[in-house]
Protein backbone atom coordinates (compact mmCIF):
# COMPACT_ATOMS: atom_id res chain seq x y z
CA UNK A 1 0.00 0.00 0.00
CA UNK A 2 2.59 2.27 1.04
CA UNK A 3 4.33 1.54 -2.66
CA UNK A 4 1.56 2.14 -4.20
CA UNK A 5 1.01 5.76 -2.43
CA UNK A 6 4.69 6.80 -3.15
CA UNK A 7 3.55 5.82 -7.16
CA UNK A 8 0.45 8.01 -6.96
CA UNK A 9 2.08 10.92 -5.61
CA UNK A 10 4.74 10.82 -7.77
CA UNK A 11 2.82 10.52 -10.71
CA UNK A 12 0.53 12.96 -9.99
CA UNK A 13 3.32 15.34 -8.79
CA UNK A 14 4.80 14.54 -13.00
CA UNK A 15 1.57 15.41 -14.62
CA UNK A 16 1.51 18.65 -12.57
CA UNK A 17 4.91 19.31 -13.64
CA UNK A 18 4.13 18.71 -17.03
CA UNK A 19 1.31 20.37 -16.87
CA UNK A 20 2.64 24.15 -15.78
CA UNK A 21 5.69 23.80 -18.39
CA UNK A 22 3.09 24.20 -20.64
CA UNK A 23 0.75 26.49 -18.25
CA UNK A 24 -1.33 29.68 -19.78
CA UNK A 25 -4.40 30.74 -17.89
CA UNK A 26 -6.80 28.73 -16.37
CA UNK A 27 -10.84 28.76 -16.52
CA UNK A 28 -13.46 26.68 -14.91
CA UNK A 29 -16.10 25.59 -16.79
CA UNK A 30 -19.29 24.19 -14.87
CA UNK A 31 -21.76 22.17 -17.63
CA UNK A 32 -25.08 21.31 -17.96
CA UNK A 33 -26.46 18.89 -20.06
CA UNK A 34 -29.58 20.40 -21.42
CA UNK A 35 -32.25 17.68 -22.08
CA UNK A 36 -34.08 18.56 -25.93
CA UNK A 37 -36.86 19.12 -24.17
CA UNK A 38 -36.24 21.33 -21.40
CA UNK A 39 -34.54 23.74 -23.68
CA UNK A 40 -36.88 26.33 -23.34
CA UNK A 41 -37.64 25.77 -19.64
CA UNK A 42 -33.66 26.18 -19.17
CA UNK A 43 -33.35 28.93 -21.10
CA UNK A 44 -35.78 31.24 -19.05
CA UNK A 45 -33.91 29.69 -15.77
CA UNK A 46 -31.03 30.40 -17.01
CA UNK A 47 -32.11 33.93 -17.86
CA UNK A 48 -33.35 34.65 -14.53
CA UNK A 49 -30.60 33.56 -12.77
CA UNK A 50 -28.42 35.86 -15.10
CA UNK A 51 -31.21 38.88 -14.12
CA UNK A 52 -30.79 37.81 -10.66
CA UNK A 53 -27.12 37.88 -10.73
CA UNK A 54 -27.02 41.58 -12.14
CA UNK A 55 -29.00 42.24 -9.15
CA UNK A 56 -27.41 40.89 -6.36
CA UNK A 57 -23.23 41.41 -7.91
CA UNK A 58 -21.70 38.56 -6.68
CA UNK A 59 -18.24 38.41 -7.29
CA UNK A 60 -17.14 37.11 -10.21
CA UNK A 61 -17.68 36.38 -13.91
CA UNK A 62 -18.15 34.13 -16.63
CA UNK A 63 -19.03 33.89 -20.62
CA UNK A 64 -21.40 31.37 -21.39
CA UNK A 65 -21.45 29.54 -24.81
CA UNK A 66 -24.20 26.60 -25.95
CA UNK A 67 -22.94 23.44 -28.55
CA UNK A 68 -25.43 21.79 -31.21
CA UNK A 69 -25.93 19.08 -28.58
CA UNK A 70 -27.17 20.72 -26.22
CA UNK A 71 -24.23 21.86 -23.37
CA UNK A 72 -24.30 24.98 -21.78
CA UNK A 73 -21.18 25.86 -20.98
CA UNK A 74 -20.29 28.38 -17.92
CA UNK A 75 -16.43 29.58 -18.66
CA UNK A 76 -14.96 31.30 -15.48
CA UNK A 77 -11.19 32.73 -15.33
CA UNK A 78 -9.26 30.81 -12.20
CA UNK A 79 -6.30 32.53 -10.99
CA UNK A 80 -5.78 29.31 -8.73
CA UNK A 81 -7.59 26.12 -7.46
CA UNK A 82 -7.90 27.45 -4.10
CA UNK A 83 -10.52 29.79 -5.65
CA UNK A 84 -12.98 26.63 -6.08
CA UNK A 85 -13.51 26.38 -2.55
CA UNK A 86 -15.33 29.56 -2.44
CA UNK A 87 -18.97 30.08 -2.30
CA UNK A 88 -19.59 32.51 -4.48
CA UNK A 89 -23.21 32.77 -4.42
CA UNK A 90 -23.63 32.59 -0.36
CA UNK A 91 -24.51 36.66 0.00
CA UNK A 92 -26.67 36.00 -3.06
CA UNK A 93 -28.19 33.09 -1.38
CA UNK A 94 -29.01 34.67 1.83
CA UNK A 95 -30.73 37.86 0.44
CA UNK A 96 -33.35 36.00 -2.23
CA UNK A 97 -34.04 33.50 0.24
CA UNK A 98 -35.96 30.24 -0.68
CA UNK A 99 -36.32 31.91 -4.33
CA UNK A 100 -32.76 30.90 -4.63
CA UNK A 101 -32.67 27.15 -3.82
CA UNK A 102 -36.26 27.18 -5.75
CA UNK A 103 -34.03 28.28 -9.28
CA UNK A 104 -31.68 25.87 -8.95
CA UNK A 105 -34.23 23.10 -8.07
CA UNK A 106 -35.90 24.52 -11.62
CA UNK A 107 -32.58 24.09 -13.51
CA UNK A 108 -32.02 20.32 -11.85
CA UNK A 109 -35.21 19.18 -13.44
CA UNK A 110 -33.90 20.26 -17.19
CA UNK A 111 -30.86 18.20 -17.43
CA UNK A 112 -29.64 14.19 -16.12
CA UNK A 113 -26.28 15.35 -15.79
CA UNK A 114 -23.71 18.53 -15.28
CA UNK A 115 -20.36 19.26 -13.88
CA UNK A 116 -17.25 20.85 -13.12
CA UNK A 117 -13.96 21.16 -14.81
CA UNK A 118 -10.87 22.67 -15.41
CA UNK A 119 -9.31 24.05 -18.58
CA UNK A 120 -6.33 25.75 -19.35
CA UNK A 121 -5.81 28.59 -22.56
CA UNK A 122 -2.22 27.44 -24.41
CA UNK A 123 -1.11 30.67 -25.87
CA UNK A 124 1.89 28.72 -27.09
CA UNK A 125 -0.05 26.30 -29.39
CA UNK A 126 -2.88 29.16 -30.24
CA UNK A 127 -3.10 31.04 -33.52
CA UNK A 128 -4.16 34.65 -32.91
CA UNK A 129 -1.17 36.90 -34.13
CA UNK A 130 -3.46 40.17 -32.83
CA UNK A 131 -3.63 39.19 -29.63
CA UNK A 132 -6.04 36.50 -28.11
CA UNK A 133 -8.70 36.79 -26.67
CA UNK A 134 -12.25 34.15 -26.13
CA UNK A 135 -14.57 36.88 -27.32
CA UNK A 136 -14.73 38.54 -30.69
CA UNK A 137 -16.61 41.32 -31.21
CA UNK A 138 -19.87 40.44 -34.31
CA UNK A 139 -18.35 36.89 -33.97
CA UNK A 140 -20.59 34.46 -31.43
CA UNK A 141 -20.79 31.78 -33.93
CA UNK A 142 -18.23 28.50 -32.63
CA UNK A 143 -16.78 25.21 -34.29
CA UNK A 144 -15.12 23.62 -31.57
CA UNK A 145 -12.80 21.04 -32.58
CA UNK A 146 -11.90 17.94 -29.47
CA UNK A 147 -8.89 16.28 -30.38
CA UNK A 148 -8.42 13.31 -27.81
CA UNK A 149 -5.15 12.00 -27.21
CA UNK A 150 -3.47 8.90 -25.03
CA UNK A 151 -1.17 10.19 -22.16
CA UNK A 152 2.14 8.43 -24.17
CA UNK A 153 0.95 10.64 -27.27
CA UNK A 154 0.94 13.91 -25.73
CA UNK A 155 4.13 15.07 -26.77
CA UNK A 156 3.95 14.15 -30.72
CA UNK A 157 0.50 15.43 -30.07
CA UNK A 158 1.71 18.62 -29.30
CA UNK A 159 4.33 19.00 -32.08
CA UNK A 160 2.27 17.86 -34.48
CA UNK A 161 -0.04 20.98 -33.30
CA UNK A 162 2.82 23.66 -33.19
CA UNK A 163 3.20 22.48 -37.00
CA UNK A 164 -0.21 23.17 -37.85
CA UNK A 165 0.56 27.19 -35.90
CA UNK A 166 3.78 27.09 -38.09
CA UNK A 167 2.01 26.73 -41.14
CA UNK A 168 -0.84 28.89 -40.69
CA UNK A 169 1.79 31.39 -39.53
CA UNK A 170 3.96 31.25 -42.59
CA UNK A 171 0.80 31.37 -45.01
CA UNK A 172 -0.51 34.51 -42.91
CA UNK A 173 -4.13 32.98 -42.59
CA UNK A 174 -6.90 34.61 -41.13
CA UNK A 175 -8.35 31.74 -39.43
CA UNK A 176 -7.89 32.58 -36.01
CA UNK A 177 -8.04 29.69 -33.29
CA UNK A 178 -7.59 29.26 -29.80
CA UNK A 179 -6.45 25.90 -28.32
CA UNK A 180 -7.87 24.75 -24.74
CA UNK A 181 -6.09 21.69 -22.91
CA UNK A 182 -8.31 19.94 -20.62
CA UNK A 183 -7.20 19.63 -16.85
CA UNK A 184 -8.62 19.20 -13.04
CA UNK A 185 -12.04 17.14 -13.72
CA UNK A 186 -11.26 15.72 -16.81
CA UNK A 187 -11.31 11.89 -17.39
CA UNK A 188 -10.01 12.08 -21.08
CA UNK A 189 -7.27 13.58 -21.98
CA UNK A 190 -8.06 16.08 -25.17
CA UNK A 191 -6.92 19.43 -26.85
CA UNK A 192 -9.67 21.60 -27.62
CA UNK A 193 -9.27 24.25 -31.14
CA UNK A 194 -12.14 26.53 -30.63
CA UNK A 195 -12.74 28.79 -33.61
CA UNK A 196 -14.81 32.02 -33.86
CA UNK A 197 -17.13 33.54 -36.89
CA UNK A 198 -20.11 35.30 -37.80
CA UNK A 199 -22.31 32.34 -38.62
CA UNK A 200 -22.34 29.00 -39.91
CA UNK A 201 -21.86 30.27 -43.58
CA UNK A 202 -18.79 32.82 -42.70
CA UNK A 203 -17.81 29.65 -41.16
CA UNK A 204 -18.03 27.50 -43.96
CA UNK A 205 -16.43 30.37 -46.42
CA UNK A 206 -13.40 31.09 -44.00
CA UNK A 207 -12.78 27.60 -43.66
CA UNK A 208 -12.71 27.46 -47.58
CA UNK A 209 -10.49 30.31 -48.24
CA UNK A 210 -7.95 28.71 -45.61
CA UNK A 211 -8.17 25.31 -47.37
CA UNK A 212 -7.07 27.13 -50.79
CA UNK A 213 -4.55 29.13 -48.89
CA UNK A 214 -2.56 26.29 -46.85
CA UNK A 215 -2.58 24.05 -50.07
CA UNK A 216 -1.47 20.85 -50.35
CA UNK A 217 0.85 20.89 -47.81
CA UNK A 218 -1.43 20.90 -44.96
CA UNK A 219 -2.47 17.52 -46.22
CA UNK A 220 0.85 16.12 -44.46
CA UNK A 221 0.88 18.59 -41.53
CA UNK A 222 -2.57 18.05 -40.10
CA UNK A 223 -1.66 14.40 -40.94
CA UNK A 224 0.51 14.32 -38.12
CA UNK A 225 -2.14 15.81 -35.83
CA UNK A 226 -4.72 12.58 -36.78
CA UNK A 227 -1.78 10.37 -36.80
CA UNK A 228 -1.17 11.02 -32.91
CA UNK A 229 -4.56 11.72 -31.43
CA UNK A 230 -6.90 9.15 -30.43
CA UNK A 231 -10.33 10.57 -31.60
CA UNK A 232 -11.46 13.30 -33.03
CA UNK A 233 -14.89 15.07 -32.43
CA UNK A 234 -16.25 18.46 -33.75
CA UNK A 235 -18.99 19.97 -32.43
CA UNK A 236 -20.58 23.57 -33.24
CA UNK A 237 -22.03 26.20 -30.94
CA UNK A 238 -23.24 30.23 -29.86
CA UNK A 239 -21.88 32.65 -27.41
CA UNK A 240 -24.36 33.72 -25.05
CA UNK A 241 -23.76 37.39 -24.28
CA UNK A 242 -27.59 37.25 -22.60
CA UNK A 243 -26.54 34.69 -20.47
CA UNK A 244 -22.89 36.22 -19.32
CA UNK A 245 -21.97 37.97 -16.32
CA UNK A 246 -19.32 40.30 -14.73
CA UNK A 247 -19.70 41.79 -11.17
CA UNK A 248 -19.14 45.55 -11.00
């Protein structure tokens, strides 16, 4: 047992290690799991809680974006971990009274599941030569792009990724992305490429115009990126601005 402890320590003491060599800023992401047809019933919910928050300030913030199937995602800037031991709704809580565990009983019955993770913003493998940034303004439309990866690929993983920045550096693309690496609360191991536009055509044009701009070569580099991940999963999405917050 006590082998067995010194193994888990040490092991967990690596992937921190690895982890922060590679550390940019950290968010938080709480999500729900929106059952088809609570979607409406969530959305008001989740729109009164937003009101409510305006209201009653409580400290903090968050940006709050919704995927084709259905997850609404809360996206919170964490300057550490000890900052998810805090309560931030307790003030909030005590002034609306029973109104407040009634909302949250009202968002429980929309969903079967939800939770709480960790992600962490790699400015090192993310393409946004004029500075990055998660919010663009005229630009809530998303294609997020999960690339899951086995711990003992990680590093080609990774390479294979600062290729694909190389090239759309040296081609001077316009496609702008972002690329997330998933953390604290996360069973699977996955990169996340989150890329903004208008709407799903701008999307679909961009991603055309960067096709015929990269050329052939990408063929081989982005190769490299399918060659080392595990699965691949792309999902679409909004920015909700009506559903953000930021205390004053």
């Amino acid at each position: 047992m006590k082998s067995f402890k010194t193994i888990l320590i040490i092991t967990i003491l690596l992937s921190i290690s690895i982890n922060l060599s590679h550390a940019q800023k950290m968010y938080s992401v709480h999500v729900d799991y929106v059952n088809p047809s609570k979607l409406m019933e969530y959305n008001k919910i989740a729109k009164e809680f937003t009101d409510a928050c305006k209201k009653y300030n409580p400290e903090g913030s968050w940006i709050t974006a919704v995927t084709s199937d259905n997850r609404y995602m809360y996206v919170s800037p964490l300057e550490n971990f000890a900052e998810l031991d805090k309560n931030t709704f307790s003030d909030m809580a005590k002034a609306m009274g029973d109104d407040f565990g009634k909302m949250f009983k009202d968002f429980n019955t929309c969903y079967d599941k939800h939770g709480d993770f960790v992600i962490t913003l790699d400015e090192s493998l993310s393409y946004m030569p004029e500075g990055i940034t998660q919010t663009q303004e005229g630009q809530n439309y998303r294609k997020y792009y999960f690339i899951y990866y086995k711990p003992q690929d990680q590093a080609a993983l990774r390479e294979a990724m600062k290729g694909v920045k190389g090239l759309f550096s040296e081609k001077g693309s316009k496609e702008y992305y972002r690329v997330y690496r998933s953390g604290f609360g996360v069973i699977d191991n996955y990169y996340m490429v989150a890329i903004s536009a208008k709407d799903e055509a701008d999307s679909s044009i961009r991603g055309k115009a960067n096709d015929e701009l990269l050329g052939e070569g990408a063929k081989e580099v982005f190769g490299k990126v399918m060659s080392a991940a595990a699965r691949f999963e792309e999902v679409s999405g909004w920015m909700r601005p009506d559903l953000a917050y930021s205390s004053k």
